[in-house]
Structure formats: C-alpha cells, structure tokens
PDB file of N, CA and C in Angstrom:
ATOM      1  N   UNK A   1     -13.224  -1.542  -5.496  1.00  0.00           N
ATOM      2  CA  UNK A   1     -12.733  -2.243  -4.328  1.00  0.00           C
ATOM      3  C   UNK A   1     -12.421  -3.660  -4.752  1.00  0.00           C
ATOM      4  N   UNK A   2     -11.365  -4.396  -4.253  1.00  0.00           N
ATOM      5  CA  UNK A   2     -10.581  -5.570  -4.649  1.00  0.00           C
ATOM      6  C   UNK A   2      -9.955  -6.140  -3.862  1.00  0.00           C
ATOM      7  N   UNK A   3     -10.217  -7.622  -3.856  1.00  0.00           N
ATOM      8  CA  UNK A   3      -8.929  -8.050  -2.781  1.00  0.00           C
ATOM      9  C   UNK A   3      -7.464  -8.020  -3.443  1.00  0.00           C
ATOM     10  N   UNK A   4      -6.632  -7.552  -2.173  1.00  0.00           N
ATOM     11  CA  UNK A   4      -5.062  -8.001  -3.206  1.00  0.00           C
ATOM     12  C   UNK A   4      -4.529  -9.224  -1.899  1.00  0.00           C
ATOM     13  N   UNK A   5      -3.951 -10.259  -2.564  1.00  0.00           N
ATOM     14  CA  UNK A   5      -3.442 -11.200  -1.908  1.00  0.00           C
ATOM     15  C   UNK A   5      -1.954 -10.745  -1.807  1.00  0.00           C
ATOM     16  N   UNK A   6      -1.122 -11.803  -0.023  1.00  0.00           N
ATOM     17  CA  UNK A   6      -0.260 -11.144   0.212  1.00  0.00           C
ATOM     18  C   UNK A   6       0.976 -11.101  -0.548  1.00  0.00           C
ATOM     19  N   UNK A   7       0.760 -11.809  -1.757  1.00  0.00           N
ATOM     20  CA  UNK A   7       1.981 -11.967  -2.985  1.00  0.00           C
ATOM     21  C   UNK A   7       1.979 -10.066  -3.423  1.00  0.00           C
ATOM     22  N   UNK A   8       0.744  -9.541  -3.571  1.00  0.00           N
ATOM     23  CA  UNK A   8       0.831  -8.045  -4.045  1.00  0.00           C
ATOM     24  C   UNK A   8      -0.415  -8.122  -5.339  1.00  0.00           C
ATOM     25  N   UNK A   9      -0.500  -9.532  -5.272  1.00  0.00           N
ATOM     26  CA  UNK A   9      -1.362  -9.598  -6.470  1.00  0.00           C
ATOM     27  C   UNK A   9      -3.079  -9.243  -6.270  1.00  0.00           C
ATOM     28  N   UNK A  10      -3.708  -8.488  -7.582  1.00  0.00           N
ATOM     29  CA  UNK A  10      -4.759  -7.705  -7.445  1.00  0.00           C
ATOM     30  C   UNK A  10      -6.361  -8.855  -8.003  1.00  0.00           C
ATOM     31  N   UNK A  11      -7.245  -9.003  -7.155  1.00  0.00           N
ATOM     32  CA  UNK A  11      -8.046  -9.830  -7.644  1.00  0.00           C
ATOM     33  C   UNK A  11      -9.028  -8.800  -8.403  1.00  0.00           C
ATOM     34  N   UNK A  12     -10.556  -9.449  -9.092  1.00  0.00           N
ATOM     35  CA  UNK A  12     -10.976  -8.734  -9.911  1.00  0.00           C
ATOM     36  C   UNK A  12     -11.966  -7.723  -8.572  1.00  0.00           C
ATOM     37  N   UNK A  13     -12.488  -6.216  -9.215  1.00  0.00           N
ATOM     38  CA  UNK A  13     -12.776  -5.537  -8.543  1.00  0.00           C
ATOM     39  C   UNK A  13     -14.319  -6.591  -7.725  1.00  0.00           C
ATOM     40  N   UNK A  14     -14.963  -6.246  -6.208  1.00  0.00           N
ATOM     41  CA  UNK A  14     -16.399  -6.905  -6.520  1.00  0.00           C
ATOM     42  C   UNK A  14     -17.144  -5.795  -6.118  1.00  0.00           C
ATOM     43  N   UNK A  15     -16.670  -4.352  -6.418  1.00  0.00           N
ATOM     44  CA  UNK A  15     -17.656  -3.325  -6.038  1.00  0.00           C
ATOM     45  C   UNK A  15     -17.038  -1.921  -6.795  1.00  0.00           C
ATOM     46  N   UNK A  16     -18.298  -1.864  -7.146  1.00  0.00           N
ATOM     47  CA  UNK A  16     -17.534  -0.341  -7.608  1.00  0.00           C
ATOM     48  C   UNK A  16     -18.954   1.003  -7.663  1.00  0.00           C
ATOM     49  N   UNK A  17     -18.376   1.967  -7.108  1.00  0.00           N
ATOM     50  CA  UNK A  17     -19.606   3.161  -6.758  1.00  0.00           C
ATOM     51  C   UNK A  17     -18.965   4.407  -8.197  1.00  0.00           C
ATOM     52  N   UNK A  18     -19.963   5.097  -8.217  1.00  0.00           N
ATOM     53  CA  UNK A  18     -19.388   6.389  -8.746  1.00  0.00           C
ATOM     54  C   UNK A  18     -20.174   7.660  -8.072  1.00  0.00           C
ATOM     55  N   UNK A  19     -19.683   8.458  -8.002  1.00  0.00           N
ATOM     56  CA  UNK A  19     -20.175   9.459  -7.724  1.00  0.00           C
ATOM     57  C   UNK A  19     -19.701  10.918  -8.146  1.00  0.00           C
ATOM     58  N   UNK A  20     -20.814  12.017  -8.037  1.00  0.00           N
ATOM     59  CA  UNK A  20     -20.222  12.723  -9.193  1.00  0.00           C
ATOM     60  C   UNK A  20     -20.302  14.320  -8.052  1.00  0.00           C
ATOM     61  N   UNK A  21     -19.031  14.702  -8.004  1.00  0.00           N
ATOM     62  CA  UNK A  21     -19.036  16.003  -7.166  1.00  0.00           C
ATOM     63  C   UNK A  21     -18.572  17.293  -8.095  1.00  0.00           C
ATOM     64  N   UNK A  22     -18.899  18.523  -7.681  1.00  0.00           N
ATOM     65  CA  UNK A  22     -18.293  19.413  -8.128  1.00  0.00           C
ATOM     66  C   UNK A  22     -17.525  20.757  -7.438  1.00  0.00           C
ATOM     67  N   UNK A  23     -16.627  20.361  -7.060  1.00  0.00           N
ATOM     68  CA  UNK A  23     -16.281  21.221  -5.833  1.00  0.00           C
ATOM     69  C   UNK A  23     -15.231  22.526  -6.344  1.00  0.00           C
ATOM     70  N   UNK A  24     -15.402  23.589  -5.932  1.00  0.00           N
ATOM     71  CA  UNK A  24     -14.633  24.843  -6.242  1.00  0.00           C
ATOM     72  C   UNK A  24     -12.396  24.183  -5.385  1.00  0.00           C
ATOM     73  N   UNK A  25     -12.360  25.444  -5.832  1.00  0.00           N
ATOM     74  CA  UNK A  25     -10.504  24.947  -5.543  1.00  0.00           C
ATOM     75  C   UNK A  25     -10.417  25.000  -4.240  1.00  0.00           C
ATOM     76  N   UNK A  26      -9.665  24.434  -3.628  1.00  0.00           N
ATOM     77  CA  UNK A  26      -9.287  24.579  -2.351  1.00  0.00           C
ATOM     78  C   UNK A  26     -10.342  23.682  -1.302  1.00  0.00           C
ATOM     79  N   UNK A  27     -11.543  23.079  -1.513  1.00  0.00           N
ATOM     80  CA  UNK A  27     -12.474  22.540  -1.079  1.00  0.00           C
ATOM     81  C   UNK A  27     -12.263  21.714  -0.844  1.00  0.00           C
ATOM     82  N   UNK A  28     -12.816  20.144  -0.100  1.00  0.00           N
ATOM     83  CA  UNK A  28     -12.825  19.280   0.453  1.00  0.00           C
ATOM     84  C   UNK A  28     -14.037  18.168   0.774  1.00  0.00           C
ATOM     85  N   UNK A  29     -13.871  17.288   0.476  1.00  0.00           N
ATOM     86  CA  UNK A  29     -15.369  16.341   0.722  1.00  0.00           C
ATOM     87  C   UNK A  29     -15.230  15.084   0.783  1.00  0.00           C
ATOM     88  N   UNK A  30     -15.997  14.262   2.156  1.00  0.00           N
ATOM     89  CA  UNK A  30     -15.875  13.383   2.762  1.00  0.00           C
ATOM     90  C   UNK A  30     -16.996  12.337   1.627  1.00  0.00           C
ATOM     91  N   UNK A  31     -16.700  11.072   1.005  1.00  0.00           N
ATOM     92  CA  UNK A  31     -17.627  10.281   0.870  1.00  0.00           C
ATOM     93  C   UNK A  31     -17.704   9.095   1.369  1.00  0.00           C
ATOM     94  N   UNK A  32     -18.459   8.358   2.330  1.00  0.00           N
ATOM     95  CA  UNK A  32     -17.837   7.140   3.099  1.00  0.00           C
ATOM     96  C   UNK A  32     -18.623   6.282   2.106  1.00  0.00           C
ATOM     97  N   UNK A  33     -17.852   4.789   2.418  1.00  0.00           N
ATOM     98  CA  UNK A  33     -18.081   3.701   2.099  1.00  0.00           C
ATOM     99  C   UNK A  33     -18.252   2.872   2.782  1.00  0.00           C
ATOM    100  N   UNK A  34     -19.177   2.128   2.890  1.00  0.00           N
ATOM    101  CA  UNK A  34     -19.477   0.534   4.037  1.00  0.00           C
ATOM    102  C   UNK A  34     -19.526  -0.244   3.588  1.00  0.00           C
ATOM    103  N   UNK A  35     -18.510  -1.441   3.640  1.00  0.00           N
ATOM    104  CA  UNK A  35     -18.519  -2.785   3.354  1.00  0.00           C
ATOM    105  C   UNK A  35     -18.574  -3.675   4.812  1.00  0.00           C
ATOM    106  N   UNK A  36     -19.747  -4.367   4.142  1.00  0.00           N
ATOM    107  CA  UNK A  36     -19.446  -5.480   5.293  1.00  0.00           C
ATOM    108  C   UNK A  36     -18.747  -6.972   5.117  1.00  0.00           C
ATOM    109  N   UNK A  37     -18.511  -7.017   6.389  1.00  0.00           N
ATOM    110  CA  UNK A  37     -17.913  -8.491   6.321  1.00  0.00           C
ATOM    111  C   UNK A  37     -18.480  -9.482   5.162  1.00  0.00           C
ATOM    112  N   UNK A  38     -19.942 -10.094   4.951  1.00  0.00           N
ATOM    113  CA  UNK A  38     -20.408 -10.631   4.406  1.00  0.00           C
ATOM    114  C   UNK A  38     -20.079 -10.251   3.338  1.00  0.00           C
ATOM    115  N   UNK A  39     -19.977  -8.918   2.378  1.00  0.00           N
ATOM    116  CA  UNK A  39     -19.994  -8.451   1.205  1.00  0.00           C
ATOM    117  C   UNK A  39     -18.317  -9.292   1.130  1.00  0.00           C
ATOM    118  N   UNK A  40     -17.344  -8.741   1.542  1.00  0.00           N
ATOM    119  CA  UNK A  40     -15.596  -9.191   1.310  1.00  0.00           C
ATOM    120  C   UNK A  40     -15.378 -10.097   1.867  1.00  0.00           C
ATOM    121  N   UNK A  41     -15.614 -10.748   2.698  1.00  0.00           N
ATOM    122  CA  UNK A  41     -15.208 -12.264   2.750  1.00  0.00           C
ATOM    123  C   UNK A  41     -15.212 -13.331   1.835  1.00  0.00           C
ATOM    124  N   UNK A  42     -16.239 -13.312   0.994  1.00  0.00           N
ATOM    125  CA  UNK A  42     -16.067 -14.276  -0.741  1.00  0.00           C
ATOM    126  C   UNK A  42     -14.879 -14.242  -1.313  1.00  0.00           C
ATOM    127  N   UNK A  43     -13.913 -12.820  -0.936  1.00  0.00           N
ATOM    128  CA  UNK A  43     -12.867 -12.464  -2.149  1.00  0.00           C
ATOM    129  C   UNK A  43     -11.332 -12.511  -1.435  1.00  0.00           C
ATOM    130  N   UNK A  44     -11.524 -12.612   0.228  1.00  0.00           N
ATOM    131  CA  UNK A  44     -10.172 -12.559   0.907  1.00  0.00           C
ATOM    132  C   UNK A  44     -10.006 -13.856   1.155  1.00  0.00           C
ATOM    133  N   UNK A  45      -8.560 -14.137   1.705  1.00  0.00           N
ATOM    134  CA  UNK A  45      -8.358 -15.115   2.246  1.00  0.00           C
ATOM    135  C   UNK A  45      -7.712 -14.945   3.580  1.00  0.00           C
ATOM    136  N   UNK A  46      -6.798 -15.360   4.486  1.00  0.00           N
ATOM    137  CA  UNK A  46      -6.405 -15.750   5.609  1.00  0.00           C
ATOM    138  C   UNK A  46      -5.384 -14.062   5.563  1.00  0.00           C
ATOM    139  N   UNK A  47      -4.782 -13.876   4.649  1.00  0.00           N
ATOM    140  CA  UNK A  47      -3.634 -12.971   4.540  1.00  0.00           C
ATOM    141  C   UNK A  47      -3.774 -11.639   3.535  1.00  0.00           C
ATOM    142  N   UNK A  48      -5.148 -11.808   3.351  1.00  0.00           N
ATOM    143  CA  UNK A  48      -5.083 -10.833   1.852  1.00  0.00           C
ATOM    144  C   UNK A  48      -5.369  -9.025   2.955  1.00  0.00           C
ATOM    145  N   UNK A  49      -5.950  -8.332   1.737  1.00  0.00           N
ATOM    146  CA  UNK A  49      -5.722  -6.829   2.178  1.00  0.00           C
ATOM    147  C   UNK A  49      -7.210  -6.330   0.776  1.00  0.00           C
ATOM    148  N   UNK A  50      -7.538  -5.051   1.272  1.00  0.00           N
ATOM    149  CA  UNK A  50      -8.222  -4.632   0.384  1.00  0.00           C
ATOM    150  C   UNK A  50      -7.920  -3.715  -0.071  1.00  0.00           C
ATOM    151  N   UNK A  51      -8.319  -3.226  -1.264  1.00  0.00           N
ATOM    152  CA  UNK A  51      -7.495  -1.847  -1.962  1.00  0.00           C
ATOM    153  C   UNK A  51      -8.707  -1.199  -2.695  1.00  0.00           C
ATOM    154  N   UNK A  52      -8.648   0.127  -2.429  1.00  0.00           N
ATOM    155  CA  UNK A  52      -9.538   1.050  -2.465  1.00  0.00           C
ATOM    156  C   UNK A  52      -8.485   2.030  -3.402  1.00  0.00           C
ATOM    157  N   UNK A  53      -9.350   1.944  -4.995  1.00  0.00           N
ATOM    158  CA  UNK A  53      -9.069   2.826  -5.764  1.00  0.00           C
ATOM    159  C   UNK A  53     -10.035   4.037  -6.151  1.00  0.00           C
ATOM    160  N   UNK A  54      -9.313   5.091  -6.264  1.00  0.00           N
ATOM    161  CA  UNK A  54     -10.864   6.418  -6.341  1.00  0.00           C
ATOM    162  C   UNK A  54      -9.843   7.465  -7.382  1.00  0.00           C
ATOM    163  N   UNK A  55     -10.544   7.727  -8.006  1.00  0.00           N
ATOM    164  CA  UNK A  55     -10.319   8.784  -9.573  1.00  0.00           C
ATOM    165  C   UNK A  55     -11.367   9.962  -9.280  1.00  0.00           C
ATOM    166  N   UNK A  56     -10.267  10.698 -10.114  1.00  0.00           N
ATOM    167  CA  UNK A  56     -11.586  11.987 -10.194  1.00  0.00           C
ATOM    168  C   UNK A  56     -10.755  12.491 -11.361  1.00  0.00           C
ATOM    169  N   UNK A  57     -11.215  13.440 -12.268  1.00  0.00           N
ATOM    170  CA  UNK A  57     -10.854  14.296 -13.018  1.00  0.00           C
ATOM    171  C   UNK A  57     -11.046  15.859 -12.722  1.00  0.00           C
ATOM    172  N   UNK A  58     -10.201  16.362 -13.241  1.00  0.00           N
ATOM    173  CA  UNK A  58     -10.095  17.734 -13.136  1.00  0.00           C
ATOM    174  C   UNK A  58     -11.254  18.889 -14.661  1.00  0.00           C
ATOM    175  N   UNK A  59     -11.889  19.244 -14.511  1.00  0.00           N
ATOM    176  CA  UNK A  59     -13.126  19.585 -15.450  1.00  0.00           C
ATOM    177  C   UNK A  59     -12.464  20.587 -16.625  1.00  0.00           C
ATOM    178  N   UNK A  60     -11.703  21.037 -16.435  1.00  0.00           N
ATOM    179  CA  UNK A  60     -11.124  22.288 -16.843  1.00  0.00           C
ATOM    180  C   UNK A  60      -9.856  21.979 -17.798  1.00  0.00           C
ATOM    181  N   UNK A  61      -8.643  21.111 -17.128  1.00  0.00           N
ATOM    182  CA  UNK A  61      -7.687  20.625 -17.666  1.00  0.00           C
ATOM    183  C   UNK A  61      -7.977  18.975 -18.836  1.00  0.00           C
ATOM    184  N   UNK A  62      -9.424  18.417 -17.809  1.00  0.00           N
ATOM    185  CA  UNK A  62      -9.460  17.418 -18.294  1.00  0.00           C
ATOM    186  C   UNK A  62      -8.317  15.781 -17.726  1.00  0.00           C
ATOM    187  N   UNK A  63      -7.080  16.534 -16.634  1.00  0.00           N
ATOM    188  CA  UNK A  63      -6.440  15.800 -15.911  1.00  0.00           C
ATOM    189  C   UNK A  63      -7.232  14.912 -15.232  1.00  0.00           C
ATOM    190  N   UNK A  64      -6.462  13.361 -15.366  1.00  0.00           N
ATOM    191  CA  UNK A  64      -6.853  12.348 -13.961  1.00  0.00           C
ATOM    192  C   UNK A  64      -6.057  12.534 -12.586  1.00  0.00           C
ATOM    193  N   UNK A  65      -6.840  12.811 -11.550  1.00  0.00           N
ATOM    194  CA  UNK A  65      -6.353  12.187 -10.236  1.00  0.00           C
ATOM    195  C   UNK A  65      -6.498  11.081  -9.744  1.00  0.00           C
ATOM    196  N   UNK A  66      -5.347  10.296  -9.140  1.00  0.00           N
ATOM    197  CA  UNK A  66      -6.429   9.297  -8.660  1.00  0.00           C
ATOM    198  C   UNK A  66      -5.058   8.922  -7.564  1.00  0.00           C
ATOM    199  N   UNK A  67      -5.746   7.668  -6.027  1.00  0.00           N
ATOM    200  CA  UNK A  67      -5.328   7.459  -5.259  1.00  0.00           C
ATOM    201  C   UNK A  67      -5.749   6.417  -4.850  1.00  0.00           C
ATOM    202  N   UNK A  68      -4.902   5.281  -4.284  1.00  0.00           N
ATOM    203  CA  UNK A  68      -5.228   3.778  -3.289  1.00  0.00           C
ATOM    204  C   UNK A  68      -5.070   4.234  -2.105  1.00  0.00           C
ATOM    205  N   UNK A  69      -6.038   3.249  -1.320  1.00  0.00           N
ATOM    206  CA  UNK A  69      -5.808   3.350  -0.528  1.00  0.00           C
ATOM    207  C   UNK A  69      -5.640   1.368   0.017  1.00  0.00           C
ATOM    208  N   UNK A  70      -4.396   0.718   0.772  1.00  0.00           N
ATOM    209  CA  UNK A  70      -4.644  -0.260   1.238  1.00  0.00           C
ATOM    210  C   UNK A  70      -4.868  -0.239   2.425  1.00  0.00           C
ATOM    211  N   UNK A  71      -5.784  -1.722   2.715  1.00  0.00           N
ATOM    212  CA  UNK A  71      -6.248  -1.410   4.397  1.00  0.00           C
ATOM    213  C   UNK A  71      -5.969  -3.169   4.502  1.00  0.00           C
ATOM    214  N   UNK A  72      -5.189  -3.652   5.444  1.00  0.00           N
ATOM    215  CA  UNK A  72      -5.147  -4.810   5.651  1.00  0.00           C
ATOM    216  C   UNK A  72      -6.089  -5.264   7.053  1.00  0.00           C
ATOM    217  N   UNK A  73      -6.303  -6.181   6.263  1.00  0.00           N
ATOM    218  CA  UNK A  73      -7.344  -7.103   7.292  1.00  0.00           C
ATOM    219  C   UNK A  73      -6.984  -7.755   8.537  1.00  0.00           C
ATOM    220  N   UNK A  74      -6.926  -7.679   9.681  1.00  0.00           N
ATOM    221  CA  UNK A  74      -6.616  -8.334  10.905  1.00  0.00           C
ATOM    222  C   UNK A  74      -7.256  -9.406  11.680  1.00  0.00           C
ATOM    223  N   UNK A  75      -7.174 -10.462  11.701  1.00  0.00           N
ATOM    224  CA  UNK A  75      -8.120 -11.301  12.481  1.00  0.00           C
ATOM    225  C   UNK A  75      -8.052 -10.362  14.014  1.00  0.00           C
ATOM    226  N   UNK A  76      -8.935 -10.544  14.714  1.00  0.00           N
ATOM    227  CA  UNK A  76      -8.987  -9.667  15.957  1.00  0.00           C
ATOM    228  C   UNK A  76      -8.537 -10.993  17.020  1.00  0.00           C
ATOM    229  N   UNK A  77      -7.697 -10.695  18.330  1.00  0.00           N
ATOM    230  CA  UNK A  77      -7.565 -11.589  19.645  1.00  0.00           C
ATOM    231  C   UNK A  77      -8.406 -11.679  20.056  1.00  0.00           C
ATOM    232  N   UNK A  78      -8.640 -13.333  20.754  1.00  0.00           N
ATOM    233  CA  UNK A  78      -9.848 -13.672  21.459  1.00  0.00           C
ATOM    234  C   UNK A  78      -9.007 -13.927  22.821  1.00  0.00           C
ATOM    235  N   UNK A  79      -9.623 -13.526  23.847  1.00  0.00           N
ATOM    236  CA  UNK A  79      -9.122 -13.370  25.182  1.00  0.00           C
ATOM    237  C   UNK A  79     -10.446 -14.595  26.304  1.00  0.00           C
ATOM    238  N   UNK A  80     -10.082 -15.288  26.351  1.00  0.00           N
ATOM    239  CA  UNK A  80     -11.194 -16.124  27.379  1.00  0.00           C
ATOM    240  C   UNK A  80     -10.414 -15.698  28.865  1.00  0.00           C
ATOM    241  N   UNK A  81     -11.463 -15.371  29.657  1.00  0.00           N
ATOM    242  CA  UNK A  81     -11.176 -15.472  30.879  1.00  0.00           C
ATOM    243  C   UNK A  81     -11.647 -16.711  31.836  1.00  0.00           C
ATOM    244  N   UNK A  82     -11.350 -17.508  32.748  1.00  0.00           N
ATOM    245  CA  UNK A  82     -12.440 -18.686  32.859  1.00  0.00           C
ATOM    246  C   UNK A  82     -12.040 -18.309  34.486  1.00  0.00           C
TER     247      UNK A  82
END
C-alpha cells in the first residue's frame, strides 16, 4: 500500500501484508484490509490517492498474477445547520 500523488507519481510503499492461500480452480477468497486514517495520513496529501497492489502466483505454471487497485481519497462535506 502507497500513496500516489495527483501528478500519477508513486510514493514508497508504508505497509505491506502477505498472505499465503491455496485455493483449487475456479475458487474465490475474500481477504480484507484495514487502514486507518492515522496509519495514511503521514503519506497523503490534500489530492493524493492510495494504491493497493496484490500478487499471487500460480503453483503449477509458476506464473505471476497481479492487480491495483486505486481508491481516491475524498475530504467528506460538512453541512452546519444553525
């Protein structure tokens, strides 16, 4: 996990998990991740985005898979009613 700033550019990773599955063909499996605010806020700025890279290999062929995912960051609206 990494911030990328809104130029496209990739900062250095500040998290990284591994985990090790073995799933038959056709199968499927959920692994979540929780970052909190406190953890990624050191590494974003006003405009940046985070990017979620995940690999796996194939056991048999020895092939890499792998996939990003970007998720951009939104400041949320503050609504006062008075």
């Amino acid at each position: 996990l990494c911030a990328v700033r809104y130029t496209g550019v990739s900062g250095a990773p500040f998290r990284q998990e591994q985990h090790r599955r073995t799933l038959p063909p056709g199968e499927e499996e959920t692994v979540t991740m929780t970052v909190t605010f406190a953890e990624y806020q050191p590494h974003v700025g006003g405009q940046d985005a985070l990017k979620l890279t995940a690999a796996g290999a194939v056991q048999e062929t020895g092939k890499v898979v792998a996939k990003e995912l970007l998720v951009r960051l939104h400041t949320p609206e503050l609504t006062l009613t008075v």
